[in-house]
Protein backbone atom coordinates (compact mmCIF):
# COMPACT_ATOMS: atom_id res chain seq x y z
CA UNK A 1 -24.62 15.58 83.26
CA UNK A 2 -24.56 12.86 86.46
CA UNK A 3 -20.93 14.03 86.81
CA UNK A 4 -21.72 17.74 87.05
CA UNK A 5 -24.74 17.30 89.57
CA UNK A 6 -22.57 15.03 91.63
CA UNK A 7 -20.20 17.73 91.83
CA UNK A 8 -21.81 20.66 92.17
CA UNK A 9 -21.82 22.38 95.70
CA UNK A 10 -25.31 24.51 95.25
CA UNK A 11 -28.65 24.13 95.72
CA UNK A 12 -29.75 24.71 92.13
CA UNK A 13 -28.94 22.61 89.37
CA UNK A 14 -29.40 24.33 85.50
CA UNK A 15 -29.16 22.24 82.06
CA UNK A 16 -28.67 24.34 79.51
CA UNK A 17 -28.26 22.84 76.39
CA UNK A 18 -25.92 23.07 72.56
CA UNK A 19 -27.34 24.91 69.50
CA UNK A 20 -29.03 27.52 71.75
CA UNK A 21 -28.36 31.14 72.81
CA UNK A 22 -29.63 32.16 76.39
CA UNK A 23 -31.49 35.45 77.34
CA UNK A 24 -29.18 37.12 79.67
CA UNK A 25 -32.04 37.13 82.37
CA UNK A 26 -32.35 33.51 81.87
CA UNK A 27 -31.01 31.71 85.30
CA UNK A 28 -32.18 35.02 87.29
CA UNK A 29 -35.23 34.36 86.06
CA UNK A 30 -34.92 30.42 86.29
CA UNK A 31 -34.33 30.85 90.21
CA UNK A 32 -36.98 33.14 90.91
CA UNK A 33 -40.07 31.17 89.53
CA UNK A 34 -38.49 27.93 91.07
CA UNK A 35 -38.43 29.70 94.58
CA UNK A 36 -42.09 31.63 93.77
CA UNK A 37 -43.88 28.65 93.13
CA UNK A 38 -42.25 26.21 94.94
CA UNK A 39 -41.49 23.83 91.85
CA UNK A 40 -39.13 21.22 91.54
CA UNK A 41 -38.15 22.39 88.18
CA UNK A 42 -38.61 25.35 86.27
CA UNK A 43 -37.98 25.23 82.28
CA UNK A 44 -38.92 28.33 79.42
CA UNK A 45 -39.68 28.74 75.62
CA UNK A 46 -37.73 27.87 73.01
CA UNK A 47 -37.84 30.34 70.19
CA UNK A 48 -36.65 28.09 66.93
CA UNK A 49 -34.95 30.35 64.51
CA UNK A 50 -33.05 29.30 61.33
CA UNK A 51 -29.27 28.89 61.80
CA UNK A 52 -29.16 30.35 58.01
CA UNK A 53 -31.61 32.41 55.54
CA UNK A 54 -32.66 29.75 53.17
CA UNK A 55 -36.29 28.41 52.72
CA UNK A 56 -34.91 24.92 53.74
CA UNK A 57 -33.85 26.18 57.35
CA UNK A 58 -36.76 28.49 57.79
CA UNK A 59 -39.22 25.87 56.78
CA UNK A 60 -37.39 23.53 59.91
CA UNK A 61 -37.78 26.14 62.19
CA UNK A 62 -41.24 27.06 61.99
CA UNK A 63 -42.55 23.39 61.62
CA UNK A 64 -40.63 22.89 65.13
CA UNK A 65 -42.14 26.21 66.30
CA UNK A 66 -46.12 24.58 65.39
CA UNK A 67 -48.64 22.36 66.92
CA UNK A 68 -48.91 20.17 64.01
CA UNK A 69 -45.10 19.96 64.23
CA UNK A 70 -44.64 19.03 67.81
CA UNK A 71 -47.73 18.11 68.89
CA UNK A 72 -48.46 20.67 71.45
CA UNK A 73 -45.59 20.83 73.57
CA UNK A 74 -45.43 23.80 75.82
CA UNK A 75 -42.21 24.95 75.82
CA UNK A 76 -42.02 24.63 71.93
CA UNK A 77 -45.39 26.69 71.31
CA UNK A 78 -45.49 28.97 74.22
CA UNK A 79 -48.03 30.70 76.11
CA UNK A 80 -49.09 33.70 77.75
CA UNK A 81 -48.60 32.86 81.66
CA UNK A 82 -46.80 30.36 83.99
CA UNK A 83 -47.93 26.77 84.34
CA UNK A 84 -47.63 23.33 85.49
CA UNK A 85 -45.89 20.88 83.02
CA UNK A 86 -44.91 16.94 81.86
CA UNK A 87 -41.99 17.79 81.06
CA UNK A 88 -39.20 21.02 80.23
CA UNK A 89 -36.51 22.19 78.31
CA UNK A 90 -33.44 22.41 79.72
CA UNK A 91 -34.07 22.77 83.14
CA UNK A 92 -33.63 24.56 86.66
CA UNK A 93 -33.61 21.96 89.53
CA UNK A 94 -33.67 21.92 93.33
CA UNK A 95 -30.42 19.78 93.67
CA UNK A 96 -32.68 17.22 96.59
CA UNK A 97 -34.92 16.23 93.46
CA UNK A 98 -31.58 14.22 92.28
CA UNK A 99 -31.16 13.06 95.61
CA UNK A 100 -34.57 12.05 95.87
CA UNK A 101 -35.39 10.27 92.97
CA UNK A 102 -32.00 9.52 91.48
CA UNK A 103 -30.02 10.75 88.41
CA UNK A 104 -30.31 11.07 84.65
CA UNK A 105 -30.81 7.14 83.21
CA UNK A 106 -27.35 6.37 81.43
CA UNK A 107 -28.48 3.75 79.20
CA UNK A 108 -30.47 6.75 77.20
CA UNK A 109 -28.50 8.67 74.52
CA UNK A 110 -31.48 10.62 74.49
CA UNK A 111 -34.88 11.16 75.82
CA UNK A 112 -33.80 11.24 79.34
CA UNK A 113 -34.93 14.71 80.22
CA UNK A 114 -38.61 12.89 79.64
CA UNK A 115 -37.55 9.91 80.98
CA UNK A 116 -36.69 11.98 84.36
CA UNK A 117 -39.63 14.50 84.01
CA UNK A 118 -41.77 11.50 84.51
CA UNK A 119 -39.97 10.20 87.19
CA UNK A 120 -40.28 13.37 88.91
CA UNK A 121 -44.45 13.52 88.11
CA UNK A 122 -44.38 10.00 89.36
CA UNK A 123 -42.52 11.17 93.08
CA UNK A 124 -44.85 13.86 93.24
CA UNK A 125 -42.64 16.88 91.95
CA UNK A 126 -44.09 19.62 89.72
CA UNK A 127 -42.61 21.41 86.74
CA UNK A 128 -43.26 24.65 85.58
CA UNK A 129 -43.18 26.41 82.54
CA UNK A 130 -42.64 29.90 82.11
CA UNK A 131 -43.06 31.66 78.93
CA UNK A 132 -40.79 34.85 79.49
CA UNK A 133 -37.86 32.48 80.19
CA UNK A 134 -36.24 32.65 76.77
CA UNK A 135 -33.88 30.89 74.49
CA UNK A 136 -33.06 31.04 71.24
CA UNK A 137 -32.52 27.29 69.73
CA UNK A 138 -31.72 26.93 65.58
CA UNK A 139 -31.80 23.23 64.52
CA UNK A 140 -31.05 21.33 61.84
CA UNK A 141 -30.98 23.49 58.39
CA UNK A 142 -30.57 20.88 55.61
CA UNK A 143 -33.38 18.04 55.23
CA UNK A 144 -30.54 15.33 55.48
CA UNK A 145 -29.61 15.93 58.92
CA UNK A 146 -33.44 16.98 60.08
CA UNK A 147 -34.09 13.40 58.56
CA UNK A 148 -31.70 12.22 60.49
CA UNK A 149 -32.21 13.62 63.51
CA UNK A 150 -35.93 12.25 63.35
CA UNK A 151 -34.72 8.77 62.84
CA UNK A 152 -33.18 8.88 66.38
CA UNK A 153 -35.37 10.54 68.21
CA UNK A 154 -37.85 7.88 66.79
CA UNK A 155 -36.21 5.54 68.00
CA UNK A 156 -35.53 6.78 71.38
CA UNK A 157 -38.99 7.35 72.17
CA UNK A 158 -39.39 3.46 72.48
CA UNK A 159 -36.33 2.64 73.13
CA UNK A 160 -35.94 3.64 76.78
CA UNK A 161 -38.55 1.02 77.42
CA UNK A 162 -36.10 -1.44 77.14
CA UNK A 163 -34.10 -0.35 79.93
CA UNK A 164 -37.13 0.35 82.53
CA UNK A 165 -38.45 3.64 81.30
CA UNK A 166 -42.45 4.42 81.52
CA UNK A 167 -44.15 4.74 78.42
CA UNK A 168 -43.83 8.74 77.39
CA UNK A 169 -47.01 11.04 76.21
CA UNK A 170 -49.31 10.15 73.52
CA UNK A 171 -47.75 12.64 71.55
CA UNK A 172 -44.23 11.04 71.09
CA UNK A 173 -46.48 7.68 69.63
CA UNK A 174 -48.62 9.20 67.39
CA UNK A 175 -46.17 9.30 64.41
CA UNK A 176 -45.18 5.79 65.43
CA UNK A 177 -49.18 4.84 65.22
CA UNK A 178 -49.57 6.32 61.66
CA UNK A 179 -46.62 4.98 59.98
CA UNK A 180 -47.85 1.73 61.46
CA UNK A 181 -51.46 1.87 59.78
CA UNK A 182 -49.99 3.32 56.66
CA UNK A 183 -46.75 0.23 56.79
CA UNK A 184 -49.50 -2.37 57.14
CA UNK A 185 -52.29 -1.18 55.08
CA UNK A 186 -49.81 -0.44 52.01
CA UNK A 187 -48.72 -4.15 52.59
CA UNK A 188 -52.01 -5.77 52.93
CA UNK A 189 -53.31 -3.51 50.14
CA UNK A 190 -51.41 -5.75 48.00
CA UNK A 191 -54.19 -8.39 47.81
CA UNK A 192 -57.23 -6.61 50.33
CA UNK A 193 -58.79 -3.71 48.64
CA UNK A 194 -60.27 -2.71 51.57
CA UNK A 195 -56.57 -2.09 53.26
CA UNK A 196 -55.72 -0.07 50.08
CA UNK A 197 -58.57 2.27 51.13
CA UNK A 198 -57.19 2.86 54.41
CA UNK A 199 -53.61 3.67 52.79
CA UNK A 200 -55.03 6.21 50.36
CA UNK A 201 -57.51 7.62 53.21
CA UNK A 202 -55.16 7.49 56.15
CA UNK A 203 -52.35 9.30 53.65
CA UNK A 204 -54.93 11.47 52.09
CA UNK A 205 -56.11 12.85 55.48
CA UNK A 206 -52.32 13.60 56.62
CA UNK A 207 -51.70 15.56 53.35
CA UNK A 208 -54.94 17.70 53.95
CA UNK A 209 -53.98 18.30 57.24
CA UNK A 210 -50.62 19.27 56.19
CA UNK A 211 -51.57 21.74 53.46
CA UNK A 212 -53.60 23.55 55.94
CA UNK A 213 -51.26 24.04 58.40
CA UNK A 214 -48.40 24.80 55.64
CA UNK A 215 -51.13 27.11 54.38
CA UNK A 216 -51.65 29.14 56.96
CA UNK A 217 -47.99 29.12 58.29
CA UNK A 218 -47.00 30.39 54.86
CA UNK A 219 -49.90 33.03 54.53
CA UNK A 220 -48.59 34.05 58.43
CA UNK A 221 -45.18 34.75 56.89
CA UNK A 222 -46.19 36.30 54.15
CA UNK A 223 -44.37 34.06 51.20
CA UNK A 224 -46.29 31.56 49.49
CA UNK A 225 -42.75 30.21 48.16
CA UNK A 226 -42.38 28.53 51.78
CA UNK A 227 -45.57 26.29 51.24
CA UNK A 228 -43.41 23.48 49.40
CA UNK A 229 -40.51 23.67 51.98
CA UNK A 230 -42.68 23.34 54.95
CA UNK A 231 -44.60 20.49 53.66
CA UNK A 232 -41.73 18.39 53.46
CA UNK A 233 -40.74 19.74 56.67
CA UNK A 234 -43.70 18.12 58.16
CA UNK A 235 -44.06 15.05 56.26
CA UNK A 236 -39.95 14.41 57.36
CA UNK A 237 -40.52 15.41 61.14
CA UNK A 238 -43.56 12.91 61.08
CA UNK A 239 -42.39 9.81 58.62
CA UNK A 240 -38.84 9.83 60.22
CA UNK A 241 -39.82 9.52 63.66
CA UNK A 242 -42.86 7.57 63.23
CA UNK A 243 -40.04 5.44 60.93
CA UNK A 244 -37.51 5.48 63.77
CA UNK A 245 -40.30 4.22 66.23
CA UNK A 246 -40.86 1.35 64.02
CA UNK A 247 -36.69 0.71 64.72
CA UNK A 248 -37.12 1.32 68.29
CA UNK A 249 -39.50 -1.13 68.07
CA UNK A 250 -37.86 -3.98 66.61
CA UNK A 251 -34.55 -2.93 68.54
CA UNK A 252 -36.72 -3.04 71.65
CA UNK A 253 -37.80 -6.98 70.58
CA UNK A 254 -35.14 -8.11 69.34
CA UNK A 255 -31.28 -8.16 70.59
């Protein structure tokens, strides 16, 4: 990506993305909000669709399309009008913000579109999201690879600390935070009965929680079959990164 800003003779810079399909008034789109507003980088909605009609992929897709799936972030649950942002997908950049405030961080195999939205927050630049810029994204369709694909991003949400990165939003440590309480509660439950009720409440709580959201997705979509599907969906998205956190973690401490 550093290679193909360096290179490019514009004034706009666009990231677009693998496993997505783009609306054909995407960068027209792109251009005008970042000149309308006057932002420094200018990002859409992600519709998640299944890549394939099975109740495994669908189940992906609409946990990654929820709150309770990715804890609130804009450009994965939408909205209704234009609005200031931590951080985008994709991206449409005035080409001086690189100059400014320096490239994407190499050292990152991921995370470093949030590593560089918060750089740009941090200089003073504004992002903006706008819901009618759309894209069509289809992720993983087999619980393997969503598993996976958890894991790293897990890991990678701590990870960048090691190589001078801020801390990212709350939201990327939450899962990190629960499978910590549940890790050392389930361990000290093995002789403290009081740490055995925090496992079976702190898990007990997280299933609820999940049920009603897989509830009311699958009530939404009319086929009670999904309700199964998407609470594995959930309990993957959440126990592999808060899992892959715990990695980060001890790759972060430890060479």
């Amino acid at each position: 990506m550093n290679i193909g800003v360096k290179s490019a003779r514009g004034d706009v810079i666009m990231i677009a993305g693998a496993h997505s399909t783009y609306n054909p008034d995407y960068i027209s789109k792109s251009v005008r909000y970042l000149e309308e507003y006057g932002a420094d980088n200018v990002g859409g909605a992600l519709e998640t669709k299944p890549a394939v009609n099975t109740y495994t992929a669908r189940a992906i897709a609409l946990a990654l399309s929820s709150f309770f799936g990715t804890g609130g972030a804009s450009f994965r649950v939408g909205g209704e009008k234009p609005r200031w942002v931590d951080t985008a997908f994709g991206g449409c950049f005035r080409k001086e913000v690189f100059q400014k405030i320096g490239y994407f961080n190499e050292n990152l195999t991921r995370s470093q579109d949030m590593e560089f939205s918060i750089r740009l927050h941090n200089a003073g630049g504004k992002i903006l999201f706008a819901p009618d810029i759309l894209t069509t994204y289809y992720p993983n369709t087999m619980f393997g690879s969503f598993f996976k694909h958890n894991i790293k991003d897990g890991i990678w949400a701590i990870l960048p600390l090691k190589f001078g990165a801020p801390l990212f939003k709350p939201r990327h440590l939450l899962p990190f935070v629960f499978t910590l309480v549940l890790a050392l509660s389930g361990i000290l439950g093995t002789g403290i009965p009081a740490a055995r009720s925090i496992f079976a409440l702190a898990l007990g709580v997280y299933f609820a929680v999940s049920l009603f959201f897989s509830t009311k997705i699958a009530a939404r979509e009319k086929n009670i079959a999904l309700l199964p599907f998407l609470i594995t969906a959930f309990a993957i998205r959440h126990f592999a990164y808060g899992l892959g956190s715990l990695m980060g973690i001890f790759k972060l401490l430890f060479k």
